[in-house]
C-alpha atoms as a PDB file:
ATOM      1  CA  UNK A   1       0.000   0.000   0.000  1.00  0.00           C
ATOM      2  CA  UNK A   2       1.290   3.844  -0.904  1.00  0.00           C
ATOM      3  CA  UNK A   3       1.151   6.351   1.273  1.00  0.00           C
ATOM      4  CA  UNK A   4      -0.560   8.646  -0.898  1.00  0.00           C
ATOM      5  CA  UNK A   5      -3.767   5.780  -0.303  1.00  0.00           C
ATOM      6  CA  UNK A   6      -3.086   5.830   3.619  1.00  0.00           C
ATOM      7  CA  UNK A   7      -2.747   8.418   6.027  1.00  0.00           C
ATOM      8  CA  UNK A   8       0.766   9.266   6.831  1.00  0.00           C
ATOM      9  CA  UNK A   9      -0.670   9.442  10.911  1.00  0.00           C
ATOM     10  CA  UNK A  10      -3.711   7.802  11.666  1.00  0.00           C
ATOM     11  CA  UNK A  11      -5.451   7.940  15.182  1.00  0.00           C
ATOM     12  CA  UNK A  12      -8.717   6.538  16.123  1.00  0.00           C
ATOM     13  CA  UNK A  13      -9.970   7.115  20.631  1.00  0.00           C
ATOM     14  CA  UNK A  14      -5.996   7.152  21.713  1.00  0.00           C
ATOM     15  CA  UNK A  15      -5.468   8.263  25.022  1.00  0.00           C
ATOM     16  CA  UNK A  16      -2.178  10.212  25.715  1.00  0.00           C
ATOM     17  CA  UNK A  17       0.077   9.718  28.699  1.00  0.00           C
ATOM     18  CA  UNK A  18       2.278  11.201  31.113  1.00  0.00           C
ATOM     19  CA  UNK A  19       3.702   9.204  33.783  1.00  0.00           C
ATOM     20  CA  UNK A  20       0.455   7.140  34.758  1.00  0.00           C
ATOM     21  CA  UNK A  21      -1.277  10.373  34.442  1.00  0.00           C
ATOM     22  CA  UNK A  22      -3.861  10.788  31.119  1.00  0.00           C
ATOM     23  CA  UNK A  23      -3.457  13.988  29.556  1.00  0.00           C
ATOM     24  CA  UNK A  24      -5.406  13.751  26.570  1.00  0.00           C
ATOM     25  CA  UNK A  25      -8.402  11.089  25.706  1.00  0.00           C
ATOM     26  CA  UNK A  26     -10.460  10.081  22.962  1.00  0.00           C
ATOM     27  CA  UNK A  27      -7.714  11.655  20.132  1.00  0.00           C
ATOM     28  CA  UNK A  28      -8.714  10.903  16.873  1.00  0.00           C
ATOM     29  CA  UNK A  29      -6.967  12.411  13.720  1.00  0.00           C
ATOM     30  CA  UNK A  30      -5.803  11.882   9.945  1.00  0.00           C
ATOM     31  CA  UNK A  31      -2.989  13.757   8.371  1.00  0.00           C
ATOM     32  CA  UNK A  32      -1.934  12.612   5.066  1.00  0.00           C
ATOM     33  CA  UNK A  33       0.910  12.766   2.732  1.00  0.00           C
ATOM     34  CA  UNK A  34       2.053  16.855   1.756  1.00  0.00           C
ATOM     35  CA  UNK A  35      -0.594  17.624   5.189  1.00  0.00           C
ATOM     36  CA  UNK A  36       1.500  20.679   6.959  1.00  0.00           C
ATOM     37  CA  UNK A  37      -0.334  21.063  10.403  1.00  0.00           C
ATOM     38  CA  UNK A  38      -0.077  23.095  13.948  1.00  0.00           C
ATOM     39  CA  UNK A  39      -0.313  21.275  17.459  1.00  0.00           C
ATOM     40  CA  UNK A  40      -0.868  24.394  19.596  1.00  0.00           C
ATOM     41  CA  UNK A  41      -2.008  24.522  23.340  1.00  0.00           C
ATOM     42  CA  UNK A  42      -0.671  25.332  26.954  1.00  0.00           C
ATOM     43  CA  UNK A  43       2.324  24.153  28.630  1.00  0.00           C
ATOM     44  CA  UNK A  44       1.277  20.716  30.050  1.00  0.00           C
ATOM     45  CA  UNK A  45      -1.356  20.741  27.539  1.00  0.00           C
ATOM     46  CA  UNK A  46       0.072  17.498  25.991  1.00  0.00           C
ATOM     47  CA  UNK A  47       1.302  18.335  22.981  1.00  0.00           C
ATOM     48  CA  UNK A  48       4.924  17.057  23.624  1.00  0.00           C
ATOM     49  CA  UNK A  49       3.496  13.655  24.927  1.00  0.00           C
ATOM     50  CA  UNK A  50       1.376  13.480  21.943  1.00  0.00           C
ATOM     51  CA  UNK A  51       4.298  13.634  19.643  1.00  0.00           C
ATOM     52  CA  UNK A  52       6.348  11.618  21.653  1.00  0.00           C
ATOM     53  CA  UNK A  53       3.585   9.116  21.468  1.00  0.00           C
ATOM     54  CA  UNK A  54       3.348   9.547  17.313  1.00  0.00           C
ATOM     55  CA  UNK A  55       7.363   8.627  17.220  1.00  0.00           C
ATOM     56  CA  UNK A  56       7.028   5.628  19.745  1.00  0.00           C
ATOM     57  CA  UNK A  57       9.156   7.561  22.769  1.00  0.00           C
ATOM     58  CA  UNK A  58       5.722   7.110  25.291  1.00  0.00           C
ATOM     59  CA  UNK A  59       4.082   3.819  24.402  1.00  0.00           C
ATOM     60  CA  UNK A  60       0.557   3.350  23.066  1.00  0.00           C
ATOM     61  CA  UNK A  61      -1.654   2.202  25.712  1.00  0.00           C
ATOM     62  CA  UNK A  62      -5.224   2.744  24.632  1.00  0.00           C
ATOM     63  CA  UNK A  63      -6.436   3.358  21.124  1.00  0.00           C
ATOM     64  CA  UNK A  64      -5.702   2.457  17.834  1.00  0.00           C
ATOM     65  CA  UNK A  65      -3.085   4.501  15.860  1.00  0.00           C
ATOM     66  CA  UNK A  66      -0.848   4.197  12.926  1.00  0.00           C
ATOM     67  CA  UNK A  67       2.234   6.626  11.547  1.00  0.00           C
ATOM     68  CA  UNK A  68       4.006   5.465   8.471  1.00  0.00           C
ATOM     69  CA  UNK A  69       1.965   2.015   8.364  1.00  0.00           C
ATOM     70  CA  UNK A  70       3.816   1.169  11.342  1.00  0.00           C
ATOM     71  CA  UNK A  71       0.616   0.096  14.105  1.00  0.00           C
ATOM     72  CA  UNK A  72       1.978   1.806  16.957  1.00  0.00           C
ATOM     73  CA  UNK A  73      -0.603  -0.120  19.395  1.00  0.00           C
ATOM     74  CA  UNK A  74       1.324  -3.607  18.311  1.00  0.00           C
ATOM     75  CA  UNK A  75       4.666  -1.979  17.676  1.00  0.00           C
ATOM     76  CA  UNK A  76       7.654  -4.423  19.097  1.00  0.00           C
ATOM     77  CA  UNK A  77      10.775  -2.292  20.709  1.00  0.00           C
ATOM     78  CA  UNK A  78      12.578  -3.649  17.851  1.00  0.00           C
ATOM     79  CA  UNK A  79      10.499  -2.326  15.227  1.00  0.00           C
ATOM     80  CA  UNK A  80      11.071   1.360  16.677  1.00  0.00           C
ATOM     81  CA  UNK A  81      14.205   2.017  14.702  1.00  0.00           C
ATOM     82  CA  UNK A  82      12.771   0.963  11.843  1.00  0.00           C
ATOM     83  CA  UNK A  83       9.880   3.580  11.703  1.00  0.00           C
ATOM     84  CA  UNK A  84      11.484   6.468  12.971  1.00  0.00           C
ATOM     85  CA  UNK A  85      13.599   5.666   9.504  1.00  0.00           C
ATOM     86  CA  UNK A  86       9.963   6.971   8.327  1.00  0.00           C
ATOM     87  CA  UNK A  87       9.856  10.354  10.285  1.00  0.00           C
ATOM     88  CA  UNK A  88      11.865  13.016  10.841  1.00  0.00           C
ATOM     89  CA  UNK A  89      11.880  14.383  14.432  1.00  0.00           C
ATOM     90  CA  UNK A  90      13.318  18.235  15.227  1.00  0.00           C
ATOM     91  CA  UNK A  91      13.673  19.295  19.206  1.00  0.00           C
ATOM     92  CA  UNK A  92      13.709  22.711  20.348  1.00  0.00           C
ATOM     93  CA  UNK A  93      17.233  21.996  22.103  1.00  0.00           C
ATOM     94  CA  UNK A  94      18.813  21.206  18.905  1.00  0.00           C
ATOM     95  CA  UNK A  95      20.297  17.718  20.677  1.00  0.00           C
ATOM     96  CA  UNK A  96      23.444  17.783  18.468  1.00  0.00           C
ATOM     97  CA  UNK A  97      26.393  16.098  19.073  1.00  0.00           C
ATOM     98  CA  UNK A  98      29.356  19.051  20.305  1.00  0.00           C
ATOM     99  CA  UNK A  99      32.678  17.362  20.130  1.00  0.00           C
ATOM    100  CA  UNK A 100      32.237  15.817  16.629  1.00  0.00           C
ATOM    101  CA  UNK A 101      31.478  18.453  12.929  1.00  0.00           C
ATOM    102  CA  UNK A 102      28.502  19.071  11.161  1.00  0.00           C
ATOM    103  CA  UNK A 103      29.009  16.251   8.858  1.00  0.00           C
ATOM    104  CA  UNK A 104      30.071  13.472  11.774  1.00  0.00           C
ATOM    105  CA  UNK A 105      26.636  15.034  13.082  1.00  0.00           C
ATOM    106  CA  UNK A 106      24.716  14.104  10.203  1.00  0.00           C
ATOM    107  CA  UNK A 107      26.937  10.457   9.542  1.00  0.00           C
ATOM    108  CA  UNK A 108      26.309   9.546  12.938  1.00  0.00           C
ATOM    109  CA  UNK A 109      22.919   9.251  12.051  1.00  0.00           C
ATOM    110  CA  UNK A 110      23.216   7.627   8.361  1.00  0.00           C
ATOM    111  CA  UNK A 111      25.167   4.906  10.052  1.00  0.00           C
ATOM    112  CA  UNK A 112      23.099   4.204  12.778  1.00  0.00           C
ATOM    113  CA  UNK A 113      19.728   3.604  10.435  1.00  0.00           C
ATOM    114  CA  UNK A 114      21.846   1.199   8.233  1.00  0.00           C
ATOM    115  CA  UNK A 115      23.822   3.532   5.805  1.00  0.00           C
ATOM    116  CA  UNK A 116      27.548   1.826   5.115  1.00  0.00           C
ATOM    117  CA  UNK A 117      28.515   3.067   1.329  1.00  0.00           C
ATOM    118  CA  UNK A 118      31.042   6.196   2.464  1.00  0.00           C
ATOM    119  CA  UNK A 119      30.415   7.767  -1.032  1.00  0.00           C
ATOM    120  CA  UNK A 120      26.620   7.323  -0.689  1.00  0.00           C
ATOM    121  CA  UNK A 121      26.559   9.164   2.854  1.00  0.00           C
ATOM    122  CA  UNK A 122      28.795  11.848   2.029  1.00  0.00           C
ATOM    123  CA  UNK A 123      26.496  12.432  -0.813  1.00  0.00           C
ATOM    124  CA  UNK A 124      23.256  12.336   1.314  1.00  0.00           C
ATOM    125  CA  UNK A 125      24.781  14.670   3.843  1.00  0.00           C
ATOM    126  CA  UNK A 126      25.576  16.899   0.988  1.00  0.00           C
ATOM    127  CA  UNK A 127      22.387  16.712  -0.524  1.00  0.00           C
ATOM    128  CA  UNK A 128      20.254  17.772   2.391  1.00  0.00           C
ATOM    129  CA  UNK A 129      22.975  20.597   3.600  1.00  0.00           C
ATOM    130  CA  UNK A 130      22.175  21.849   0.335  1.00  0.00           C
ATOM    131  CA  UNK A 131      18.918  22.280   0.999  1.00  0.00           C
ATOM    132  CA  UNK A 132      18.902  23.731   4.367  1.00  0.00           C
ATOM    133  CA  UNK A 133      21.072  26.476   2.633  1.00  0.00           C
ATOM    134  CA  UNK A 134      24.142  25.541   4.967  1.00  0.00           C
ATOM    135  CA  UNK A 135      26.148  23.367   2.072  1.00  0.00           C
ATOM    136  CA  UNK A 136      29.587  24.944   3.002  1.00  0.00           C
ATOM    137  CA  UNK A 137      29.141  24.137   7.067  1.00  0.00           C
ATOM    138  CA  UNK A 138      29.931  20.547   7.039  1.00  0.00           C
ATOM    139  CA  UNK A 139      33.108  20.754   8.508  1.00  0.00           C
ATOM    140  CA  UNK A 140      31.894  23.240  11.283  1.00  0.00           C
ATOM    141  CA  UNK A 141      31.503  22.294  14.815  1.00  0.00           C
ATOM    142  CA  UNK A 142      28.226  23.034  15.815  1.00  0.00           C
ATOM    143  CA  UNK A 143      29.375  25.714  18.627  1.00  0.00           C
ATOM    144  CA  UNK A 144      30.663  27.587  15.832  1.00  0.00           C
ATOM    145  CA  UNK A 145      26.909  28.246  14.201  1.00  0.00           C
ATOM    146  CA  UNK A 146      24.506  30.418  15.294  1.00  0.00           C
ATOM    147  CA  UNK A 147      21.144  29.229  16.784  1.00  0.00           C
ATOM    148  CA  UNK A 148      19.664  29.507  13.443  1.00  0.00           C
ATOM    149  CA  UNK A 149      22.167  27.573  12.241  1.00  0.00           C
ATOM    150  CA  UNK A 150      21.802  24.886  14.368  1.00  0.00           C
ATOM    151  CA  UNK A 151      18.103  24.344  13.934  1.00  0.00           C
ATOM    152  CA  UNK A 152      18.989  24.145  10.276  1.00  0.00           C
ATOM    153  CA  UNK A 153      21.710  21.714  10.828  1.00  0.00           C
ATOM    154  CA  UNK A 154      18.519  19.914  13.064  1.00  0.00           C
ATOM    155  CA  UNK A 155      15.901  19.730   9.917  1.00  0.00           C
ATOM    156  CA  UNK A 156      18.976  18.450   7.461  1.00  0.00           C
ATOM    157  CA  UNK A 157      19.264  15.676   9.771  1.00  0.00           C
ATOM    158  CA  UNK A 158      15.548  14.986  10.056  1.00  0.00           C
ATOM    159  CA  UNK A 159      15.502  14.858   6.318  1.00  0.00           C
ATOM    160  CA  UNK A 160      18.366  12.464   5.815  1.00  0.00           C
ATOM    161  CA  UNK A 161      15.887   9.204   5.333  1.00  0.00           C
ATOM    162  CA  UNK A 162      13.920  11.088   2.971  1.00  0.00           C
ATOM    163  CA  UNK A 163      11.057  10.968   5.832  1.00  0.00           C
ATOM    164  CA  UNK A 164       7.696  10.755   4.922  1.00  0.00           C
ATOM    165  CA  UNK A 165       6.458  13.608   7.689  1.00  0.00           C
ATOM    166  CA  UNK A 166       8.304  15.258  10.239  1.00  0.00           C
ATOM    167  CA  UNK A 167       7.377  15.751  13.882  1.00  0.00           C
ATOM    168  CA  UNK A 168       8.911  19.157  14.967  1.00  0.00           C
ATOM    169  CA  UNK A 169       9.005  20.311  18.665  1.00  0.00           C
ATOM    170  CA  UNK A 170       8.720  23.914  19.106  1.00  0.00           C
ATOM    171  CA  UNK A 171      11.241  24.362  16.407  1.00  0.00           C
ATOM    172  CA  UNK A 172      11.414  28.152  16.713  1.00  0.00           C
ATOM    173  CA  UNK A 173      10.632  28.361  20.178  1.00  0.00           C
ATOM    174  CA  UNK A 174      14.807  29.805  20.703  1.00  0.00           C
ATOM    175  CA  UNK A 175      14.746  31.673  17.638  1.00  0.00           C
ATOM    176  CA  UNK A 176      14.417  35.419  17.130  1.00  0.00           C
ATOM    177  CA  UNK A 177      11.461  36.497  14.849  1.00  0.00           C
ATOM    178  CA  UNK A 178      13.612  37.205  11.960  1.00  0.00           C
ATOM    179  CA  UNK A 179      15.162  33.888  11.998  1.00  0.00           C
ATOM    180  CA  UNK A 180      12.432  32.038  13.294  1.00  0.00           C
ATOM    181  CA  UNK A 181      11.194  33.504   9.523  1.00  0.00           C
ATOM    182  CA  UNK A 182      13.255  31.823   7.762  1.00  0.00           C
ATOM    183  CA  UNK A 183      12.960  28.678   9.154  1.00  0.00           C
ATOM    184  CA  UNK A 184       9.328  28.485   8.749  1.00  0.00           C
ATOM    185  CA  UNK A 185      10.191  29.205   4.875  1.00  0.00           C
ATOM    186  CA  UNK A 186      12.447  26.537   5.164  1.00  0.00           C
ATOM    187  CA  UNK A 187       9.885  24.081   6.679  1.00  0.00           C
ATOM    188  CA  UNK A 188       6.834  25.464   3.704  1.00  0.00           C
ATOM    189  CA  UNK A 189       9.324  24.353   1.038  1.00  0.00           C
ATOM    190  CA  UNK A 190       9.987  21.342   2.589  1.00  0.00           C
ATOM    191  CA  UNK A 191       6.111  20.500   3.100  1.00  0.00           C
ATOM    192  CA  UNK A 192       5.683  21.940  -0.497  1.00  0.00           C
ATOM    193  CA  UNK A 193       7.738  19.248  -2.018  1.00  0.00           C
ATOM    194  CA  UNK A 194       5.501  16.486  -0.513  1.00  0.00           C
ATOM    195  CA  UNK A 195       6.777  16.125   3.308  1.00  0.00           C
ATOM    196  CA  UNK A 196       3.830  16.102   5.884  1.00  0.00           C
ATOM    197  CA  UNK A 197       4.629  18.070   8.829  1.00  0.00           C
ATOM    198  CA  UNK A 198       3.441  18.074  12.368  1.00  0.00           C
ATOM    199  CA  UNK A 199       4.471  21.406  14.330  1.00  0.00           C
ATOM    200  CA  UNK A 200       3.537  21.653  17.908  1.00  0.00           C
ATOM    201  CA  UNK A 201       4.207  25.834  18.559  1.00  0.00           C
ATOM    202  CA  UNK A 202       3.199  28.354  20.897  1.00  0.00           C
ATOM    203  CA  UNK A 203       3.912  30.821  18.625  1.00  0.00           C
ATOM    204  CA  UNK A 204      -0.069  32.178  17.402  1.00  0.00           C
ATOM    205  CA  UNK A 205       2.218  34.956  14.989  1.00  0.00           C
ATOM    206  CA  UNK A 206       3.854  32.538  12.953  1.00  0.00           C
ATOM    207  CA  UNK A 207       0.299  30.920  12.557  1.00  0.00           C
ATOM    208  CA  UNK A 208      -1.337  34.007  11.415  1.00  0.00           C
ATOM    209  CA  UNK A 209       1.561  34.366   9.197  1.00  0.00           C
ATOM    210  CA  UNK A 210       1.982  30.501   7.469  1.00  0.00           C
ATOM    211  CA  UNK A 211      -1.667  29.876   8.294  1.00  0.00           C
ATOM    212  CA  UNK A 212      -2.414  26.153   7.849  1.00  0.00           C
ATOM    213  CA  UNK A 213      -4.609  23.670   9.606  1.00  0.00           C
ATOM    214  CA  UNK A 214      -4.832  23.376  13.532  1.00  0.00           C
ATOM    215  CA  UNK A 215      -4.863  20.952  15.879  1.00  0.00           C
ATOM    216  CA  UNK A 216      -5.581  22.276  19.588  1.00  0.00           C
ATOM    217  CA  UNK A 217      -4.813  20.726  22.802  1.00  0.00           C
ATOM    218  CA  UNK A 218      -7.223  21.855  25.300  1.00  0.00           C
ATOM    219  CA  UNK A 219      -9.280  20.334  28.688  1.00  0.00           C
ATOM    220  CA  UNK A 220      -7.572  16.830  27.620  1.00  0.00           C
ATOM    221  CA  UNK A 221      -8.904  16.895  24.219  1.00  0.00           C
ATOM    222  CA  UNK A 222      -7.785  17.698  20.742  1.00  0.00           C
ATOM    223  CA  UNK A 223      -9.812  19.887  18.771  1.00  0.00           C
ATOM    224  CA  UNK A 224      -9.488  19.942  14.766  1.00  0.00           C
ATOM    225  CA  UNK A 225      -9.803  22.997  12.641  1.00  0.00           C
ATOM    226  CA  UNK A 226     -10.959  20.935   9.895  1.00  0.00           C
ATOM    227  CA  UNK A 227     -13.807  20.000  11.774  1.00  0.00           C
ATOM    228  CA  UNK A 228     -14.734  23.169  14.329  1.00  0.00           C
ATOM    229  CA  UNK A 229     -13.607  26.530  14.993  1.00  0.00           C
ATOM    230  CA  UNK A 230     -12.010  27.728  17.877  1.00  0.00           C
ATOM    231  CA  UNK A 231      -9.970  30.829  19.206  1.00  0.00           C
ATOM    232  CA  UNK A 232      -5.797  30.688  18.831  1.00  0.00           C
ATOM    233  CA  UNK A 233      -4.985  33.503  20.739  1.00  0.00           C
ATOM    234  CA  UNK A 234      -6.575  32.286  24.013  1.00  0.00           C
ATOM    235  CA  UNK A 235      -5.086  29.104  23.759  1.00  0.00           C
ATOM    236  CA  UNK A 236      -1.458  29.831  24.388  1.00  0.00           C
END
């Protein structure tokens, strides 16, 4: 089966956990292939346990869901690996590796998913520095790049799988506006080329500015755009 026939993330009455504590219940949701959508809602709202729960970090306990045709509900610890191959996942806090350069960064990673042709990774790493715009930092440390940089440095690793949607984590929350600009440009093109994307933000501007469809956390449930309206400003 494509994915252009399936939903890239599929979830039908998941409940969403912290600790033993539920934070969200009854979540159901499609996003398909080339989908670019907003997770928005307060701190503690659930939003990072939701996408923690979408890339297998928090374990599926109630529900039925599905990213990537992986069934997270039946998902073996072993299989993990195998579909975050499928996503692309960007923190907030960057989680580079500091004592090793901007292409170790970005090998480390090739490697570790199954990569072993040298010439094939240095051309992958090439290829997606390319088109974060950073093609000539490859043999930077990642102290030596700004915080724009970085998060740049962050999507070009996400990418390097060819991922059918990325889950991004606040992904401008450390970025000034101007630069938090570009990134969203960054992630548009990306999405425009066929990439769904998942964006949990508290940032309402950027939404007014790249406005797409929203998914709200609120009361422990998620509320759809698609399917009601509901204020953004309040929510944050």
């Amino acid at each position: 089966m494509s994915f252009s026939s399936s939903p890239v993330v599929s979830l039908r009455d998941v409940a969403v956990y912290q600790d033993v504590n539920t934070v969200l219940s009854n979540v159901s949701f499609d996003i398909d292939k080339g989908d670019f959508v907003y997770l928005v809602g307060r701190t503690g709202s659930g939003k990072s346990s939701l996408l923690k729960t979408l890339y297998a970090d928090l374990p599926l306990l109630s529900g039925v869901a599905a990213v990537a045709d992986f069934k997270l509900n039946k998902l073996p610890r072993k299989q993990v690996p195998y579909l975050r191959r499928k996503v692309g996942i960007i923190f907030q806090d960057f989680q580079l590796l500091f004592d090793r350069t901007v292409a170790e960064n970005l090998s480390f990673v090739l490697r570790a998913t199954g990569w072993q042709d040298k010439s094939r990774i240095k051309q992958r790493i090439s290829e997606v520095l390319m088109r974060v715009g950073l093609d000539a930092a490859a043999s930077k440390m990642p102290h030596q790049l700004s915080g724009g940089e970085q998060q740049r440095i962050v999507i070009a690793r996400a990418l390097l799988n060819e991922p059918v949607i990325l889950f991004a984590d606040e992904p401008t929350g450390n970025l000034d506006p101007i630069v938090a600009d570009g990134i969203m440009q960054l992630f548009m093109e990306i999405n425009r080329s066929g990439t769904a994307v998942l964006m949990a933000t508290h940032n309402y501007e950027i939404i007014h500015r790249y406005p797409k469809r929203v998914l709200k956390c609120e009361h422990g449930k998620v509320l759809d755009s698609q399917v009601e309206e509901f204020g953004l400003v309040t929510g944050f």
